[in-house]
C-alpha atoms as a PDB file:
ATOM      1  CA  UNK A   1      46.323 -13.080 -22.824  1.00  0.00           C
ATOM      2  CA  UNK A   2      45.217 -14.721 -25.914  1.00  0.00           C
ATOM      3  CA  UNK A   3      44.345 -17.652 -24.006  1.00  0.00           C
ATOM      4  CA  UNK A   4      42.445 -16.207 -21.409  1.00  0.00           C
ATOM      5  CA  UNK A   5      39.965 -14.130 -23.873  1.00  0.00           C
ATOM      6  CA  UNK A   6      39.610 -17.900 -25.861  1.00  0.00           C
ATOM      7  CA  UNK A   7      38.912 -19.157 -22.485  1.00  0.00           C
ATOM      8  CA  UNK A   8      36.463 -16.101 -21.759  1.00  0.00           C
ATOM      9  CA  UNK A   9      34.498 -16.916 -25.235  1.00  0.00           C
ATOM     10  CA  UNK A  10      34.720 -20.852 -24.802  1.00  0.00           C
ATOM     11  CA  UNK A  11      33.332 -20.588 -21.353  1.00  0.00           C
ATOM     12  CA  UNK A  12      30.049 -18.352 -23.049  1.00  0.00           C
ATOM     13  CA  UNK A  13      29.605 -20.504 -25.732  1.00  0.00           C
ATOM     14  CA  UNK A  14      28.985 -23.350 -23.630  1.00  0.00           C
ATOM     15  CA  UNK A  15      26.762 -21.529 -21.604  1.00  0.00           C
ATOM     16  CA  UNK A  16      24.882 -20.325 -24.886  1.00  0.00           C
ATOM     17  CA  UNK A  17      24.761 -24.510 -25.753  1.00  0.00           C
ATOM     18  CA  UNK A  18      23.577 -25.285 -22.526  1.00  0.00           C
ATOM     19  CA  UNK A  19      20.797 -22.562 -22.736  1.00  0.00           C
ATOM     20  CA  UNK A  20      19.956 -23.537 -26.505  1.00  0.00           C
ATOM     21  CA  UNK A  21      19.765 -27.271 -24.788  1.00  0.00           C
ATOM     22  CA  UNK A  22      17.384 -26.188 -22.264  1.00  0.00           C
ATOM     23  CA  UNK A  23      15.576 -24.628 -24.273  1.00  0.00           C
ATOM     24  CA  UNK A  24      14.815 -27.647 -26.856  1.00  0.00           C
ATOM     25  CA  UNK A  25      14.452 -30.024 -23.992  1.00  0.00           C
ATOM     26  CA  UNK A  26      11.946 -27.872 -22.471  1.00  0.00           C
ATOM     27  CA  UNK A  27      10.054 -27.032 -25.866  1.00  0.00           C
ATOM     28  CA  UNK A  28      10.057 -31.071 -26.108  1.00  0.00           C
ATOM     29  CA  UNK A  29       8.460 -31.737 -22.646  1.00  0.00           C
ATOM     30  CA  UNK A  30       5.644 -29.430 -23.567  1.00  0.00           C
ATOM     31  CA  UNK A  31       5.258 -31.132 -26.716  1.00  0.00           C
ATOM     32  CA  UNK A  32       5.475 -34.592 -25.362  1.00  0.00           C
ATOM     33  CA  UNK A  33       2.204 -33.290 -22.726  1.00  0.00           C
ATOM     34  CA  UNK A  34       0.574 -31.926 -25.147  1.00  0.00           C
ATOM     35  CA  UNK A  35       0.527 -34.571 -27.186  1.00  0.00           C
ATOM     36  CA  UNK A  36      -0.213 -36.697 -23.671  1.00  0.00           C
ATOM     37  CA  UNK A  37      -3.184 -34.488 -23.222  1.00  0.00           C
ATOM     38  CA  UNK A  38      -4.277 -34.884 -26.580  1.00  0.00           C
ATOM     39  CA  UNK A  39      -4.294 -38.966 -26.702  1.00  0.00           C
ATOM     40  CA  UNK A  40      -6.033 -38.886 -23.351  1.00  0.00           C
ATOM     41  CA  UNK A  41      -8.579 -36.595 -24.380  1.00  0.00           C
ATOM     42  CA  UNK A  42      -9.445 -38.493 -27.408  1.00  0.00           C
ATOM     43  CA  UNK A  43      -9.746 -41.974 -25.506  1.00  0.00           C
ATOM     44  CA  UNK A  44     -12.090 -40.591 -23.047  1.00  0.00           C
ATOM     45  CA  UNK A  45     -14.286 -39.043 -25.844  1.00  0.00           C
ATOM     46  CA  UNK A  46     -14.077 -41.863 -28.739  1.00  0.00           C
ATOM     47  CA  UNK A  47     -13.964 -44.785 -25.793  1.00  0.00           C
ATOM     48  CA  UNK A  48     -17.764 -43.031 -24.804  1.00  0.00           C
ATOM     49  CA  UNK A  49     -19.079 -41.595 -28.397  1.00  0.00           C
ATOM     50  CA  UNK A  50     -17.957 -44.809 -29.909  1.00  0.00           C
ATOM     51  CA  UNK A  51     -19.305 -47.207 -26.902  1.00  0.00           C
ATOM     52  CA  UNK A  52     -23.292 -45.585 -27.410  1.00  0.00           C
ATOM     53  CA  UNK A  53     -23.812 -45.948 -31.035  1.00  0.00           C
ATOM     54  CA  UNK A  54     -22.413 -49.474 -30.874  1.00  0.00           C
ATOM     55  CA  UNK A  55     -24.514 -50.379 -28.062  1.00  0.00           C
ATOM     56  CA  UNK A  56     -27.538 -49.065 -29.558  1.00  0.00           C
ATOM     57  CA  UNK A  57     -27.005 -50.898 -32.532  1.00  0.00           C
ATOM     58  CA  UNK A  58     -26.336 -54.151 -30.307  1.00  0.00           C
ATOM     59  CA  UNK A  59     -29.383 -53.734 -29.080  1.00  0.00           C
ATOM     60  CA  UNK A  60     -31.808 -52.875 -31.835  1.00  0.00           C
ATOM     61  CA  UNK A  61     -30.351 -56.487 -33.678  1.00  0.00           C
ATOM     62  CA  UNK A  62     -30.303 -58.704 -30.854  1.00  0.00           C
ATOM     63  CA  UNK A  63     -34.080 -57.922 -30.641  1.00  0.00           C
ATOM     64  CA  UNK A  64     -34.260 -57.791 -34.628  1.00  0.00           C
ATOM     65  CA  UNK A  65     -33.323 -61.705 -34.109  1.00  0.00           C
ATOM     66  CA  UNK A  66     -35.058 -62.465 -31.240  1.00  0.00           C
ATOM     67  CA  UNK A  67     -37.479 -65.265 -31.724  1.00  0.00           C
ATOM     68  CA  UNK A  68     -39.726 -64.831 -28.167  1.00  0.00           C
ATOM     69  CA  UNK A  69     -41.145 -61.375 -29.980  1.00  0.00           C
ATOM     70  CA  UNK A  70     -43.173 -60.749 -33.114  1.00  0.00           C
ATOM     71  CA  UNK A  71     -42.218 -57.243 -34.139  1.00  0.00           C
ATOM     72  CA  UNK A  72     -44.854 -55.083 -36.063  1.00  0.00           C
ATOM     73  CA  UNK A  73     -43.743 -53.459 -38.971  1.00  0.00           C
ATOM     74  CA  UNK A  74     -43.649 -49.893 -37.598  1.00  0.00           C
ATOM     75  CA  UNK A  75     -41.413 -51.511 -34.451  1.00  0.00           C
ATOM     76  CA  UNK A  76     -38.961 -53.244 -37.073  1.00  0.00           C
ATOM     77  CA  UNK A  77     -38.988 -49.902 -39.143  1.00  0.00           C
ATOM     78  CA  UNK A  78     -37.979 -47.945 -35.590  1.00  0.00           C
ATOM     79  CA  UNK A  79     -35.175 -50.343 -34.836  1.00  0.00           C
ATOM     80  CA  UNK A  80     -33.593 -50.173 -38.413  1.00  0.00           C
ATOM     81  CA  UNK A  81     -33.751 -46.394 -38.011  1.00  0.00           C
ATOM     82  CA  UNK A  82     -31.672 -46.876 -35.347  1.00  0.00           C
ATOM     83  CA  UNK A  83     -28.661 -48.838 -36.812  1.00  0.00           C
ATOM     84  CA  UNK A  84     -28.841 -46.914 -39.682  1.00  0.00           C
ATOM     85  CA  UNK A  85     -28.800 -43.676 -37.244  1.00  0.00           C
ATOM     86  CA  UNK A  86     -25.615 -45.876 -34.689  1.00  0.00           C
ATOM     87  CA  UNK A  87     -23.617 -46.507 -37.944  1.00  0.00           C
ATOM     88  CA  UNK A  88     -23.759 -42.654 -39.773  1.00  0.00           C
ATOM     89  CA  UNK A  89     -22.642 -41.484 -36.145  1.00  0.00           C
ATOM     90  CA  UNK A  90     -20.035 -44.290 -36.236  1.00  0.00           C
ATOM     91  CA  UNK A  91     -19.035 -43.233 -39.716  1.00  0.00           C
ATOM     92  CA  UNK A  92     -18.892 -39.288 -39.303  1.00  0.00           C
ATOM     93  CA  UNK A  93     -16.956 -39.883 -35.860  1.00  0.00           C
ATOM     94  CA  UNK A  94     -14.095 -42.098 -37.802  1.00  0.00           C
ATOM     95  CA  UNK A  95     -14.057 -39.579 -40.663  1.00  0.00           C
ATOM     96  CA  UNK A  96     -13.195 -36.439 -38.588  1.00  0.00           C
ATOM     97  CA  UNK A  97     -10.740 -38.767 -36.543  1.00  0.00           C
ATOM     98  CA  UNK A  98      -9.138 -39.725 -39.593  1.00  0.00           C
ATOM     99  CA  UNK A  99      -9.373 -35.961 -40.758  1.00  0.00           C
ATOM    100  CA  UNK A 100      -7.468 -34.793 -37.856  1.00  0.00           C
ATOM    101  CA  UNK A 101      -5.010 -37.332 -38.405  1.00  0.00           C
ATOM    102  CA  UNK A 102      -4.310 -35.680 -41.469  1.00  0.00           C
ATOM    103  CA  UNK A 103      -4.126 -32.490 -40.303  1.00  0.00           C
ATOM    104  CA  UNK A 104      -2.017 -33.367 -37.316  1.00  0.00           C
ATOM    105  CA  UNK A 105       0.334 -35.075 -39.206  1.00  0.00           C
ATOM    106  CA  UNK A 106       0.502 -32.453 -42.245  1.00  0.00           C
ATOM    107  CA  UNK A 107      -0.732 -34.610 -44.938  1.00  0.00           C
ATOM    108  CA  UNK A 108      -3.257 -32.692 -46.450  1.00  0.00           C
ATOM    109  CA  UNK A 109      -2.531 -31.625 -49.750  1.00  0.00           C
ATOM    110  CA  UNK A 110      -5.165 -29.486 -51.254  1.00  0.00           C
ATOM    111  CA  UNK A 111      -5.900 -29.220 -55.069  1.00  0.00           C
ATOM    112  CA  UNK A 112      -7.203 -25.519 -55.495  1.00  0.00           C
ATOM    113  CA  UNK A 113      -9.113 -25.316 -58.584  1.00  0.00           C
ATOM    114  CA  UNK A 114     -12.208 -23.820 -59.691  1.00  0.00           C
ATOM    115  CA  UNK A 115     -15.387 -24.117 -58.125  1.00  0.00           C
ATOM    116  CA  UNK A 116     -19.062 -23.653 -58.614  1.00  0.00           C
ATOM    117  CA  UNK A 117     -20.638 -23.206 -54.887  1.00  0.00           C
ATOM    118  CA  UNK A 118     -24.118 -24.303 -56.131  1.00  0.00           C
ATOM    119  CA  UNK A 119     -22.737 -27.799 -57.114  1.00  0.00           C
ATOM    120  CA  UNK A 120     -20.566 -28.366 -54.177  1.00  0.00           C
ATOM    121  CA  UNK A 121     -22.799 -26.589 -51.397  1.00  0.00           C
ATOM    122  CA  UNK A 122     -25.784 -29.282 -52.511  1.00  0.00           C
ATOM    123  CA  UNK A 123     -23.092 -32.078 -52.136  1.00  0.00           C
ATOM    124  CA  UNK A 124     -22.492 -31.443 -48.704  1.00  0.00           C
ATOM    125  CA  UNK A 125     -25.932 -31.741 -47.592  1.00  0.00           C
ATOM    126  CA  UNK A 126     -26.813 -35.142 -47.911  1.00  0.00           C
ATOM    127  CA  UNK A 127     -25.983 -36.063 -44.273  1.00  0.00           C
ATOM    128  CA  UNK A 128     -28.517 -33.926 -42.475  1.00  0.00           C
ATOM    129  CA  UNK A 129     -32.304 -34.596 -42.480  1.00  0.00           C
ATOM    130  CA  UNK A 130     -34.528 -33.299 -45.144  1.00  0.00           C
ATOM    131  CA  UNK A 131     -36.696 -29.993 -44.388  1.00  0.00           C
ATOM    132  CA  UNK A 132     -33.813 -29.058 -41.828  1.00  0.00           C
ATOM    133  CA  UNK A 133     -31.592 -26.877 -43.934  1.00  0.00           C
ATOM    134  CA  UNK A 134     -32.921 -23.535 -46.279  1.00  0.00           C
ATOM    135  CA  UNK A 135     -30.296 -22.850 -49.674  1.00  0.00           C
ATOM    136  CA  UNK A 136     -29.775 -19.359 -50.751  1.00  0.00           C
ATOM    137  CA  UNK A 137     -26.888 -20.026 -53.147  1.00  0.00           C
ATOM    138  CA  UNK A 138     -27.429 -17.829 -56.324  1.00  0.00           C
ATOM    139  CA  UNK A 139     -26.161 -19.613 -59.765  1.00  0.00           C
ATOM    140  CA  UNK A 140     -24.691 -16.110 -60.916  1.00  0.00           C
ATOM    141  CA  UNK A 141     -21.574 -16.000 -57.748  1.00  0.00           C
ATOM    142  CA  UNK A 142     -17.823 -16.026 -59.406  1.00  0.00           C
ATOM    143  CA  UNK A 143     -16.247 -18.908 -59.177  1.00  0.00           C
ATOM    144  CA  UNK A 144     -13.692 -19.692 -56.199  1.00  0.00           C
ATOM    145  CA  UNK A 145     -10.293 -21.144 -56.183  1.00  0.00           C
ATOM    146  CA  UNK A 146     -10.645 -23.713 -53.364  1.00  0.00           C
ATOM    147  CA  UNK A 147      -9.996 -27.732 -53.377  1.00  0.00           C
ATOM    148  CA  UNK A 148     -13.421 -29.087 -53.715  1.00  0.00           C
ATOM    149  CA  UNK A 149     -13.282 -32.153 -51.659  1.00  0.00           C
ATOM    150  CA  UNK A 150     -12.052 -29.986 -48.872  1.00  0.00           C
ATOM    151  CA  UNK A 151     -14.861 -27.548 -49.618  1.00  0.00           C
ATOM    152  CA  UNK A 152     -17.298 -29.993 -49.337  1.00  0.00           C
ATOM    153  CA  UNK A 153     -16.292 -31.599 -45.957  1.00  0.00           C
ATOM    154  CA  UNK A 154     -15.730 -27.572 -44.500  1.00  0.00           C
ATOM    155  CA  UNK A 155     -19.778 -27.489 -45.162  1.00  0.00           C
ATOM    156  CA  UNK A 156     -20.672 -30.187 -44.244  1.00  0.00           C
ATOM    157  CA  UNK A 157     -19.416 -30.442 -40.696  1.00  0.00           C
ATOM    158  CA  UNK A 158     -20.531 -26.695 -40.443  1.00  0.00           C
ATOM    159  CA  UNK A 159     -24.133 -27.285 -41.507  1.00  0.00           C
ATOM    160  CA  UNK A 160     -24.132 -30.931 -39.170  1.00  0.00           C
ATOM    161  CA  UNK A 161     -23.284 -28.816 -36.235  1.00  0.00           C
ATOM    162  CA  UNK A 162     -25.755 -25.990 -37.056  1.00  0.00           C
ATOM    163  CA  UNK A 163     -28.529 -28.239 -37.605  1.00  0.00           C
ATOM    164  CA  UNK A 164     -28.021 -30.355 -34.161  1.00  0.00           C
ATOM    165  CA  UNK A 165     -27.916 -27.291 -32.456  1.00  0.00           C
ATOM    166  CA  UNK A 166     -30.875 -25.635 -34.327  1.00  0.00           C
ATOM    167  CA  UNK A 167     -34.374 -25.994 -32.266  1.00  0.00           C
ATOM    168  CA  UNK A 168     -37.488 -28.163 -34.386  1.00  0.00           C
ATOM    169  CA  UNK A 169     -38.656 -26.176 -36.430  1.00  0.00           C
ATOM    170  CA  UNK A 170     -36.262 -24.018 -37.478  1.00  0.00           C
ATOM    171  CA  UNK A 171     -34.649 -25.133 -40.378  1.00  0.00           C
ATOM    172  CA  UNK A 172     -30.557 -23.556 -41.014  1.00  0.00           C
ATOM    173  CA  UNK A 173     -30.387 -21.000 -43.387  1.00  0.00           C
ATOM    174  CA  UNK A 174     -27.046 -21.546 -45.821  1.00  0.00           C
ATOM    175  CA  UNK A 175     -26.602 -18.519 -47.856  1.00  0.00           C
ATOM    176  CA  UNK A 176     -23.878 -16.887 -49.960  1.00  0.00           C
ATOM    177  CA  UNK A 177     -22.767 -13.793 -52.311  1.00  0.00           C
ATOM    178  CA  UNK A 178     -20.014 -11.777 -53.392  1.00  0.00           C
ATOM    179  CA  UNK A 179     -17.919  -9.215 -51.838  1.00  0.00           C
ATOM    180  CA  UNK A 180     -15.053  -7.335 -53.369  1.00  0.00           C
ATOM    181  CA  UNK A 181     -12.182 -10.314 -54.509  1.00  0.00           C
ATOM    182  CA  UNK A 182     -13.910 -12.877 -51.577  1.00  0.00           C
ATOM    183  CA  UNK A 183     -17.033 -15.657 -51.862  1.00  0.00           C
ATOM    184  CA  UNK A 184     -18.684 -15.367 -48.306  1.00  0.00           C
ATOM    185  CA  UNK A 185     -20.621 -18.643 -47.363  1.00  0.00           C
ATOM    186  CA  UNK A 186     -23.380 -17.940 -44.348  1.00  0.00           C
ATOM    187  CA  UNK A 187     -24.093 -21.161 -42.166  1.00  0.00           C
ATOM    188  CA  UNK A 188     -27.169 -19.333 -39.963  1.00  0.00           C
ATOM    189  CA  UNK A 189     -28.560 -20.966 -36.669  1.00  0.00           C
ATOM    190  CA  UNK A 190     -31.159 -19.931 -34.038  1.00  0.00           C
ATOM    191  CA  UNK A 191     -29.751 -22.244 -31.673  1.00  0.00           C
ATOM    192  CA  UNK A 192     -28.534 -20.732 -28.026  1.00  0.00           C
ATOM    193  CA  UNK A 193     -25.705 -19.251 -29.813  1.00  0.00           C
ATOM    194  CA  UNK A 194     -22.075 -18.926 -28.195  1.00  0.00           C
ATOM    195  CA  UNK A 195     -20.332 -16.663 -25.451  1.00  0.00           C
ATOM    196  CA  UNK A 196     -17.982 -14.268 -27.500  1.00  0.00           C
ATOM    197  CA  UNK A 197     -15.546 -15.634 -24.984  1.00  0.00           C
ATOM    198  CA  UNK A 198     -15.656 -19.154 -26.455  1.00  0.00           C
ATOM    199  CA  UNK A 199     -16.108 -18.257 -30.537  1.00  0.00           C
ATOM    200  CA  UNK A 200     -12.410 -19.133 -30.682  1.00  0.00           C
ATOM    201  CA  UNK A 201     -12.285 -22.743 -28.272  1.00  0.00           C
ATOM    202  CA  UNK A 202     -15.224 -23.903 -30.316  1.00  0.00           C
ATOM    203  CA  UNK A 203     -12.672 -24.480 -33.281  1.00  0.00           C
ATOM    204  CA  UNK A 204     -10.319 -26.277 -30.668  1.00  0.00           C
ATOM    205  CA  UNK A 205     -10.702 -30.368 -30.952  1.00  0.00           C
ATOM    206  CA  UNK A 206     -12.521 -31.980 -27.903  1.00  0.00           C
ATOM    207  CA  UNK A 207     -14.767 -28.550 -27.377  1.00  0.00           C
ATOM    208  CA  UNK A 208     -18.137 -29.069 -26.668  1.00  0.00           C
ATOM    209  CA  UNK A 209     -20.891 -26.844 -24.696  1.00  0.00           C
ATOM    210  CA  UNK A 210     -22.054 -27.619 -21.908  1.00  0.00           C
ATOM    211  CA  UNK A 211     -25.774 -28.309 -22.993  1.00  0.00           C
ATOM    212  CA  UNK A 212     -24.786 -30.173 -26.120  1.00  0.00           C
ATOM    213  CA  UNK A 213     -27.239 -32.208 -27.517  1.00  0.00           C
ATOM    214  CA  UNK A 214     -27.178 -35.893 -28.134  1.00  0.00           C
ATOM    215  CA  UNK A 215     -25.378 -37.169 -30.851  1.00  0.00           C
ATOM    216  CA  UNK A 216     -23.469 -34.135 -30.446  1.00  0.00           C
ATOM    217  CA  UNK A 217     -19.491 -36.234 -31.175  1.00  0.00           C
ATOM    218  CA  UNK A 218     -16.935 -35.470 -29.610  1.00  0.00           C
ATOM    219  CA  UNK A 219     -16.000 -31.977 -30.576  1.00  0.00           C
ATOM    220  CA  UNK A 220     -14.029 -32.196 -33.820  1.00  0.00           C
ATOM    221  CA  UNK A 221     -16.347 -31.072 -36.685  1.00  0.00           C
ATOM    222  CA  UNK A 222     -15.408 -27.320 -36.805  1.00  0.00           C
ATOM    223  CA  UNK A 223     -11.814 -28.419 -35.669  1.00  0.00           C
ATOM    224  CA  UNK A 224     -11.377 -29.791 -39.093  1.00  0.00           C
ATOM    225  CA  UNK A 225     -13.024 -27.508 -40.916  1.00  0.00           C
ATOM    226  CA  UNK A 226     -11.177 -24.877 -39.484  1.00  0.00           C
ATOM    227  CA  UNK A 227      -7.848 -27.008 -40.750  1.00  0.00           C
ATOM    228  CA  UNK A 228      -8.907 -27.914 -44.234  1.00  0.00           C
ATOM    229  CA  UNK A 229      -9.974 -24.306 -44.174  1.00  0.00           C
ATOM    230  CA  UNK A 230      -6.820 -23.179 -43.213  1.00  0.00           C
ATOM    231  CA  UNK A 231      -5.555 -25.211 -45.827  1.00  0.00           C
ATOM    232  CA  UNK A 232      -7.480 -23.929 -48.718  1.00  0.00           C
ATOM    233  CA  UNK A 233      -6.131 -20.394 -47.786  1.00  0.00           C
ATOM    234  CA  UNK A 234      -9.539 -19.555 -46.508  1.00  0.00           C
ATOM    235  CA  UNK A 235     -11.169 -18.272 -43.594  1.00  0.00           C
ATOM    236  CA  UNK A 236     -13.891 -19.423 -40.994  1.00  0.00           C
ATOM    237  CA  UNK A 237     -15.133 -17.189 -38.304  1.00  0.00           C
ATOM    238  CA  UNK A 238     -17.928 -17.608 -35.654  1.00  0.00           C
ATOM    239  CA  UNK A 239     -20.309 -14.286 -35.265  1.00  0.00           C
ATOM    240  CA  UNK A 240     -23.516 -14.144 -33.272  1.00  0.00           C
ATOM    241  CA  UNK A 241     -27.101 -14.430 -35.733  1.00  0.00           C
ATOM    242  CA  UNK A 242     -29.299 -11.302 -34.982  1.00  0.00           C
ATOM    243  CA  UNK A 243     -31.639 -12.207 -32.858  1.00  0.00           C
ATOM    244  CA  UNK A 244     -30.092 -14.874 -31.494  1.00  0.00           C
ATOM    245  CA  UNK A 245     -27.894 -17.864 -32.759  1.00  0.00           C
ATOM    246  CA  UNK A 246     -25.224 -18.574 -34.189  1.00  0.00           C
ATOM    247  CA  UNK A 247     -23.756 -17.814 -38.066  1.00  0.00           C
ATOM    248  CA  UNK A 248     -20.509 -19.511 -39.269  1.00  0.00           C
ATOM    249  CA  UNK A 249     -18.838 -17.262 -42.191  1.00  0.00           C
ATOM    250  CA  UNK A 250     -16.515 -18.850 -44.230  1.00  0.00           C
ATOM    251  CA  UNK A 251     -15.082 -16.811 -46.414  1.00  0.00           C
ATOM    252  CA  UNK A 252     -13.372 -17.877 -50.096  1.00  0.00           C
ATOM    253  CA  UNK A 253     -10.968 -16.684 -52.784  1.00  0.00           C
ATOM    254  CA  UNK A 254     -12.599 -15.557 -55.394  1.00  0.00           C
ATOM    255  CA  UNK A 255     -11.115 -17.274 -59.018  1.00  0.00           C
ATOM    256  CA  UNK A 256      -8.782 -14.638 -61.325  1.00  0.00           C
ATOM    257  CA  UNK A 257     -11.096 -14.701 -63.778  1.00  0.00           C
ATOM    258  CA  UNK A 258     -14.732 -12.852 -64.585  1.00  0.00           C
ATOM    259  CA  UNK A 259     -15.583  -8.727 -63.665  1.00  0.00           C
ATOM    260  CA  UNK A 260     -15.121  -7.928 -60.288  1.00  0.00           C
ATOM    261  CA  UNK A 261     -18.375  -8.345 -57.903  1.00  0.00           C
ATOM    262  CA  UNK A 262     -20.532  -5.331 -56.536  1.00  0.00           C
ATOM    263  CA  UNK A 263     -18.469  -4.159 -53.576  1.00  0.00           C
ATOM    264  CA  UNK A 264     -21.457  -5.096 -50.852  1.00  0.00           C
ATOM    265  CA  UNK A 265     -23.614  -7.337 -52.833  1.00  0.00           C
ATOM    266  CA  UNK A 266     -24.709 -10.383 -50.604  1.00  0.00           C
ATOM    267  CA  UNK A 267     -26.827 -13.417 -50.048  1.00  0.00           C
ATOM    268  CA  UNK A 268     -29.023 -13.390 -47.157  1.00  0.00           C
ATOM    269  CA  UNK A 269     -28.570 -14.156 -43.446  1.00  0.00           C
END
């Protein structure tokens, strides 16, 4: 009897191991297309975003040193505006893929500290073109508890993406203020704004619209700032901009110390 009821339980626990097998092997397949999905997705969007800046830059210095043409000065100044426009797309494009190597692989190690968002917020602006962004970032917020290398890189592939999708003329508007224990950081656009459907998939790497603009990359800015946001114990939602746009609101941990804020004070947008 005894060795019928060991029987009985040694014929369940195999089938419990052979589940529990299943089960991993299955949780590895999807892991293994995932991942397949993800490699192939970022060959067909680096092998094309990193194929135009380098031909553009190609081009503009194999006529630089052409001999058969005498350039005027306003033609050389046009085709050094160029490389220098190829190589920052070549440069932001390697630093988000290197940013969401980091974040893939779990290596991002933030060092929260205190912060001043009117020296950080300034920082993070020197990649977009002058006249294009407005600052409303008032010298009297509390301090937040953030990493602020992190915080810097958040912004700045915020504001990049607001400002390629903004139309001429009408310039970003980056404001902030105070509410309750939180720092709230407004990134506002009057671009064509986004679907509520897709607020989420545009923080999803490889997620463009459908009418992005050139020099658009390939879909990974507000993937890593949604990461390194994550990381900082923050948060960074999408909302649509009264009247039409689109407002990214990242919102920050206020530091320990100083009086509490108003309970609804805020910066515009």
């Amino acid at each position: 009897e005894d060795r019928r009821v060991l029987g009985a339980f040694a014929a369940q626990a195999a089938v419990a191991l052979d589940r529990q097998r299943l089960v991993g092997q299955a949780q590895e397949a999807r892991e293994l297309a995932e991942s397949d999905r993800f490699r192939t997705a970022l060959l067909a969007a680096v092998s094309h975003d990193l194929r135009t800046p380098l031909a553009g830059i190609k081009a503009s210095v194999t006529s630089l040193r052409s001999h058969d043409v005498t350039w005027s000065e306003t033609d050389r100044e046009a085709l050094l505006e160029g490389i220098e426009e190829g190589a920052d797309r070549l440069a932001a494009l390697i630093g988000n893929l290197l940013d969401m190597s980091r974040l893939n692989t779990g290596t991002v190690v933030p060092m929260i500290r205190e912060t001043d968002l009117d020296e950080v917020v300034p920082m993070a602006l020197s990649g977009v073109p002058e006249g294009s962004v407005e600052l409303d970032i008032p010298e009297t917020l509390p301090m937040v508890a953030v990493d602020r290398g992190l915080l810097e890189r958040i912004v700045a592939n915020i504001v990049e993406n607001a400002v390629k999708y903004s139309p001429e003329g009408c310039p970003v508007l980056v404001s902030a203020g105070s509410l309750h224990d939180r720092v709230v950081l407004r990134v506002v656009d009057r671009g064509p704004g986004v679907p509520d459907t897709a607020k989420e998939h545009i923080f999803e790497p490889f997620q463009r619209l459908g009418d992005a603009p050139r020099g658009a990359g390939v879909g990974l800015g507000l993937a890593v700032a949604r990461g390194f946001t994550e990381a900082i114990r923050a948060a960074l939602t999408a909302e649509d901009t009264p009247g039409g746009g689109l407002t990214m609101v990242l919102t920050l941990p206020r530091t320990a110390a100083g009086p509490p804020a108003p309970p609804a004070e805020r910066g515009g947008g």
